[in-house]
Every structure is written in C-alpha cells, then in structure tokens.
Protein backbone atom coordinates (compact mmCIF):
# COMPACT_ATOMS: atom_id res chain seq x y z
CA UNK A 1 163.11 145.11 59.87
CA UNK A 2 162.64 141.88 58.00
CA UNK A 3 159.36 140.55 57.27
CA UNK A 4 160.21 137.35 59.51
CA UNK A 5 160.65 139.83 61.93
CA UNK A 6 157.35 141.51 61.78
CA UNK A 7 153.75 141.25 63.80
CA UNK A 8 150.29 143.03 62.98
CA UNK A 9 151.45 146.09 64.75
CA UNK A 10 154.62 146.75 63.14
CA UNK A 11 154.29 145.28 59.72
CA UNK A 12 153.92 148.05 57.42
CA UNK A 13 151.39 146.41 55.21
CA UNK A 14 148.86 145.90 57.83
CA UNK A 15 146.50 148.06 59.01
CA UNK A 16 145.97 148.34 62.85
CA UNK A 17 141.95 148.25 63.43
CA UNK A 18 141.09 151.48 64.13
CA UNK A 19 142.76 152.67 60.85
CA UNK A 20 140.20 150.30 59.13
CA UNK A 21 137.43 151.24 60.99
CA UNK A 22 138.43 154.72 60.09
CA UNK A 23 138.58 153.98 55.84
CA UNK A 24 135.67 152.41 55.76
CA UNK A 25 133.46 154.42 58.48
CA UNK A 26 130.86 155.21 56.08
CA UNK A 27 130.33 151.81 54.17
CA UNK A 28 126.98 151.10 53.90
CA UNK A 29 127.08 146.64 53.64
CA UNK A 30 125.44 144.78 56.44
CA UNK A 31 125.41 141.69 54.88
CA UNK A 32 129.07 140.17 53.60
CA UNK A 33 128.97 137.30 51.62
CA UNK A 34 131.88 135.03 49.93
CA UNK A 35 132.27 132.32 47.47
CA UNK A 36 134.79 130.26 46.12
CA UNK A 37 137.94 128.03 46.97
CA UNK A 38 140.35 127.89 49.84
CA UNK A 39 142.06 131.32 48.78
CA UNK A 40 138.22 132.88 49.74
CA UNK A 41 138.00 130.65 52.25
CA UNK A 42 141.35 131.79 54.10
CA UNK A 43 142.93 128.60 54.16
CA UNK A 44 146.58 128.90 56.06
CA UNK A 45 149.20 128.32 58.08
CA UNK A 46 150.36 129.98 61.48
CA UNK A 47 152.72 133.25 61.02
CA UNK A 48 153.64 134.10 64.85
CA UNK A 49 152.84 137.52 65.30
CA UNK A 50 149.81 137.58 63.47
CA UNK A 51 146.27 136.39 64.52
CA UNK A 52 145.20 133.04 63.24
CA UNK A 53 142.35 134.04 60.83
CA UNK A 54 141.73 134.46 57.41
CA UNK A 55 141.26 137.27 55.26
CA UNK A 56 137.26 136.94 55.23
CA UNK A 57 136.91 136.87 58.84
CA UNK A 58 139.36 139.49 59.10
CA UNK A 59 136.96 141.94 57.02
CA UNK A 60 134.01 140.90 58.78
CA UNK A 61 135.24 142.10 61.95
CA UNK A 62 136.68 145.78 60.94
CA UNK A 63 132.80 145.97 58.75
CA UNK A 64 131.60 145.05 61.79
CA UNK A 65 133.16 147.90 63.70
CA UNK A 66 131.70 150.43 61.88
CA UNK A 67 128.23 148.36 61.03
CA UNK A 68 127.62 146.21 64.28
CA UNK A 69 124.48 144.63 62.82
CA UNK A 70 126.94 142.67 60.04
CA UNK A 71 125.64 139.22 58.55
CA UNK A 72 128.70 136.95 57.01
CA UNK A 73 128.65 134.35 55.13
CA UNK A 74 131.41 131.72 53.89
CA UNK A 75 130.86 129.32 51.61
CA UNK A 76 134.29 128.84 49.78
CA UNK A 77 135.53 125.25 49.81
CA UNK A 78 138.78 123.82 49.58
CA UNK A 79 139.36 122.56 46.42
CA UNK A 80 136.30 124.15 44.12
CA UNK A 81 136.57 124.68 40.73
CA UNK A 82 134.20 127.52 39.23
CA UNK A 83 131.10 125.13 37.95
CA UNK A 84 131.18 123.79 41.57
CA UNK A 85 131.07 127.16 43.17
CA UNK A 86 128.20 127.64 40.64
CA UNK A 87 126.03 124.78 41.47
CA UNK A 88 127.06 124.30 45.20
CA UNK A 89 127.30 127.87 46.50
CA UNK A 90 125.16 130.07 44.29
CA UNK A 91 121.55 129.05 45.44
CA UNK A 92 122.97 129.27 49.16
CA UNK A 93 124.70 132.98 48.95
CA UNK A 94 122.14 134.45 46.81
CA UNK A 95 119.20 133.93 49.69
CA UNK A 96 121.39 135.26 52.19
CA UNK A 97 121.36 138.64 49.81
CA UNK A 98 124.33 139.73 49.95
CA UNK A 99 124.91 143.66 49.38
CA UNK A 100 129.05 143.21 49.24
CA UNK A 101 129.82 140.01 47.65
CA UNK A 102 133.14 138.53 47.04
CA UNK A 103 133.99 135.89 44.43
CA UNK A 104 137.34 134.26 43.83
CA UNK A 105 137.89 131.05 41.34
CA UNK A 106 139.98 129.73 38.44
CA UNK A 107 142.86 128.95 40.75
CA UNK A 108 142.12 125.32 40.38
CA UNK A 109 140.05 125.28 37.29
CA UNK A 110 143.89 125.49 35.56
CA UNK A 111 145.28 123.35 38.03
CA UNK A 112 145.44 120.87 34.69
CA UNK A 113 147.26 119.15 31.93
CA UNK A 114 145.85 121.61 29.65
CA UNK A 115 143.25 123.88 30.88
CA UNK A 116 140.47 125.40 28.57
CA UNK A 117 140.56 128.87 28.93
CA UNK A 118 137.20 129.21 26.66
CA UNK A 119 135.56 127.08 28.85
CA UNK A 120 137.02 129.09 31.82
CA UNK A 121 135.81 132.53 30.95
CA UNK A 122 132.06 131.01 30.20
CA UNK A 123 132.10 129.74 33.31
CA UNK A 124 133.81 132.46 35.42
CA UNK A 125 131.47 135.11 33.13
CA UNK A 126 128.44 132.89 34.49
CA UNK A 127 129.65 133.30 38.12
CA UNK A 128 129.61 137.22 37.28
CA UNK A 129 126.40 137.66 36.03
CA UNK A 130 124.55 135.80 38.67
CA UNK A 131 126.48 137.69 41.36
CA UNK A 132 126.17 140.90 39.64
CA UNK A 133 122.30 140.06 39.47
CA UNK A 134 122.14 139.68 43.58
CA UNK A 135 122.33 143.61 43.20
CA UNK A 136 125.36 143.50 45.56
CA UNK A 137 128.72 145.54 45.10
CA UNK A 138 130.89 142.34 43.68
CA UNK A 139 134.69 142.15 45.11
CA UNK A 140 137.25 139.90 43.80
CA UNK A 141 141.19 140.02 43.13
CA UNK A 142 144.13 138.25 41.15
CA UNK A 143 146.70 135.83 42.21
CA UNK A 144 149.88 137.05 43.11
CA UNK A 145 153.47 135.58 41.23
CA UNK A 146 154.23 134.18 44.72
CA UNK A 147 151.58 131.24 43.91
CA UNK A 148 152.82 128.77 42.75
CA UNK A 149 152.23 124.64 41.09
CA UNK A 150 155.98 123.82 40.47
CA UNK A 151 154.80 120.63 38.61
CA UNK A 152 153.31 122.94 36.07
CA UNK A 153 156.47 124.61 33.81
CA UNK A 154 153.74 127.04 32.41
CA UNK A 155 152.17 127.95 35.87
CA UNK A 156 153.05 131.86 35.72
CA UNK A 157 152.05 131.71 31.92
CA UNK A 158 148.25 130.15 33.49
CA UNK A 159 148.28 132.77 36.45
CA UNK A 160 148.40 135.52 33.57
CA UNK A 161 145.82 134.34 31.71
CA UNK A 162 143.86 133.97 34.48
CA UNK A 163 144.54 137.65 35.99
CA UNK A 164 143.90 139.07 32.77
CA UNK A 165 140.73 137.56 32.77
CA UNK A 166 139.60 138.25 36.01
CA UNK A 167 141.02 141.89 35.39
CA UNK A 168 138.67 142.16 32.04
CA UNK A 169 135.35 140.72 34.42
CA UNK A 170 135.90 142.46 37.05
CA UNK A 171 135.73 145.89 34.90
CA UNK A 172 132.78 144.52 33.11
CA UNK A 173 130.71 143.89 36.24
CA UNK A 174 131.85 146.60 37.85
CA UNK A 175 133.70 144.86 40.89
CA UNK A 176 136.01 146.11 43.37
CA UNK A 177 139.47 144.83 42.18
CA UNK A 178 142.03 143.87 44.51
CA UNK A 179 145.37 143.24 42.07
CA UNK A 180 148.00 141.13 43.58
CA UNK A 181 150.52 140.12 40.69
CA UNK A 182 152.83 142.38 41.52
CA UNK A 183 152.52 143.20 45.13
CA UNK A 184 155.82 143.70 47.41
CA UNK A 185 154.19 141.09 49.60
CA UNK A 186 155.10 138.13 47.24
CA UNK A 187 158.55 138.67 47.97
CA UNK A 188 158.18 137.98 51.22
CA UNK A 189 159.62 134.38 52.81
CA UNK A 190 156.53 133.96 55.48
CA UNK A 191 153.98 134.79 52.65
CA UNK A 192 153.12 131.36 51.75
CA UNK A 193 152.41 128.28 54.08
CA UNK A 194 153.98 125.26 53.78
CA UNK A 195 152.42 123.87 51.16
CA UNK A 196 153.55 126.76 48.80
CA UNK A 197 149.60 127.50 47.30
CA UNK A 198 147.66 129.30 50.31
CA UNK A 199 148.73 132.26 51.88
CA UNK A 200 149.48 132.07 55.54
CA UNK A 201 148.02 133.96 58.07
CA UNK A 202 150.66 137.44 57.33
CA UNK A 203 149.47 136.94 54.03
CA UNK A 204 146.00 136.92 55.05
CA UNK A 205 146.56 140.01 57.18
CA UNK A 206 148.02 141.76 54.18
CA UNK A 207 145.18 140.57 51.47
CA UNK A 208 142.45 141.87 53.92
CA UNK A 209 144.62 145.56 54.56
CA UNK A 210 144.63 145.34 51.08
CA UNK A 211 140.78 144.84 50.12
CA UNK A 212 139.85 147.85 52.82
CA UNK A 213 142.08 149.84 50.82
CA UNK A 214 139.63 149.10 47.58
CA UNK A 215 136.35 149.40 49.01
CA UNK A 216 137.69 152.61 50.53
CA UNK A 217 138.93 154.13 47.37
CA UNK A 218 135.52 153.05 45.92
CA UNK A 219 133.61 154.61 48.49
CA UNK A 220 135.06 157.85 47.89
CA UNK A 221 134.13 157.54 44.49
C-alpha cells in the first residue's frame, strides 16, 4: 500500500489511540507546554485520511486520555527564530509550569546568507537552561532530510549542523529526543505540504506516533 494510499488507521507509522493511551498509561505530566516556530506549532496542510491537527494537539489529546486533568499550552509562532522564542515565549510558558516541556528552534535561525552557528548554540544553550530550570522533563527532536530551502545549495550541510547540535543539547539537558534525519517517513510524497518546509497533517500524525514512542521508552527507564 502506498503512502498516498494510506489513512490513520492503516498507515503503519501511526498509532491508533488506544495504543497510545496504552504506552504512555503511567505518565505522570498534567501540564504540557510548547515553544518555538511553526514546526512546534503544527503548521500544515490537509492529507485526506488523516485528521486536520498538528502534532502538539495530537499529544495533548492521547496525555489527556490517560491524565484527564491535562493543561496545554502553545506558544510556537510562525516564523520565530530562537532569541524570539526567548524573549516572547519564555516568561509566558514558564508561569504556566510546565512538567513536560517541548522546545523546537534553529530551523529559521539558519534560514540565512550565512548563519552563525556560535551565535546559534549560545542562544539555543540559553533556551535549554531556562527550560531545564522550569524543573520539567524537556522534549525536543531534529529535522528530517525531507526539509528542505532549495534556494540554499548548503541546506542539508545547515540541517546537520543543526541536528548535531540539538543532538549534543538535548543529551546535556537530559531531554527526550525525537531523531528524524533519517526516518522512512521523509521518503514519503504526502510528507510535506505544499510549500515544501512544514509537514502536513500525515506528517504530523507520524511526528506525534513518534514522540509517544520516546516518552514511552523513557518512562520505562
């Protein structure tokens, strides 16, 4: 069966809901917070087949199966580079107090002529250590190959920087990593939307599958 010819209930990638509920029966977060830009905030296009939400709401709703009492909180934006999540987010998601916190950015902090990759990791390491200090279990994850700024001939070069990066934090701070690059869903033609950045709403299905399967193997830790 070809991925174009897939839904949520046959695509292998997915998981239904109750197999969700099921992985992460015992987490113990009631209050699920995000930052970041449009790839935390779920930005995307229609896939037929799939339901037309993002990958944050999507984990919201199988945490709140198992923990009906859930708080989320969004504040990604479309478009943010990391000092603008820092000054325009922070304040916000740290008094909500967050115990599972998710932070993507540096997408569009190399979306550049010639991006400064010093000036990148201070200000991704700053966005660690203030979520780390919330005292909440931090969640993040690369970019996959399938992303993709044509105009830039170095783009996959940037997107490896970047991973490794995020790769090195997220084992620093102790977050929940979620590794893309290489996943069998960038091969798919109805990842993407039309605008060949955000991930569409199979893509969504498959990132949020995907970050259950992390907190789960961290639970059992």
């Amino acid at each position: 069966m070809t991925s174009t010819m897939l839904s949520e209930e046959t695509d292998p990638l997915c998981l239904r809901p109750e197999a969700a509920a099921a992985l992460l029966y015992d987490a113990p977060w009631r209050r699920f917070g995000v930052i970041g830009d449009s790839l935390s905030a779920g930005t995307s296009d229609p896939t037929p087949g799939y339901a037309p939400i993002g990958w944050g709401e999507r984990m919201a709703g199988i945490l709140r199966s198992v923990r009906p009492d859930l708080a989320y909180l969004n504040l990604a934006q479309v478009g943010a580079k990391t000092p603008e999540v820092l000054v325009e987010q922070f304040e916000r998601i740290r008094a909500f107090e967050p115990d599972l916190l998710h932070l993507n950015s540096g997408a569009n902090d190399i979306v550049r002529r010639d991006p400064d990759f010093d000036a990148i990791e201070h200000d991704l390491r700053t966005m660690y250590e203030l979520a780390a200090a919330t005292g909440a279990q931090l969640s993040v994850f690369t970019l996959g190959r399938a992303y993709v700024v044509p105009v830039f001939a170095d783009w996959h070069d940037r997107l490896r920087r970047l991973n490794d990066l995020t790769r090195r934090l997220a084992g620093e701070y102790d977050a929940v990593l979620t590794d893309f690059w290489d996943h069998e869903f960038n091969d798919r033609p109805n990842l993407l939307s039309a605008d060949g950045i955000h991930f569409s709403t199979s893509g969504q299905a498959v990132i949020a599958a995907e970050l259950v399967k992390q907190l789960a193997h961290r639970l059992a830790r």
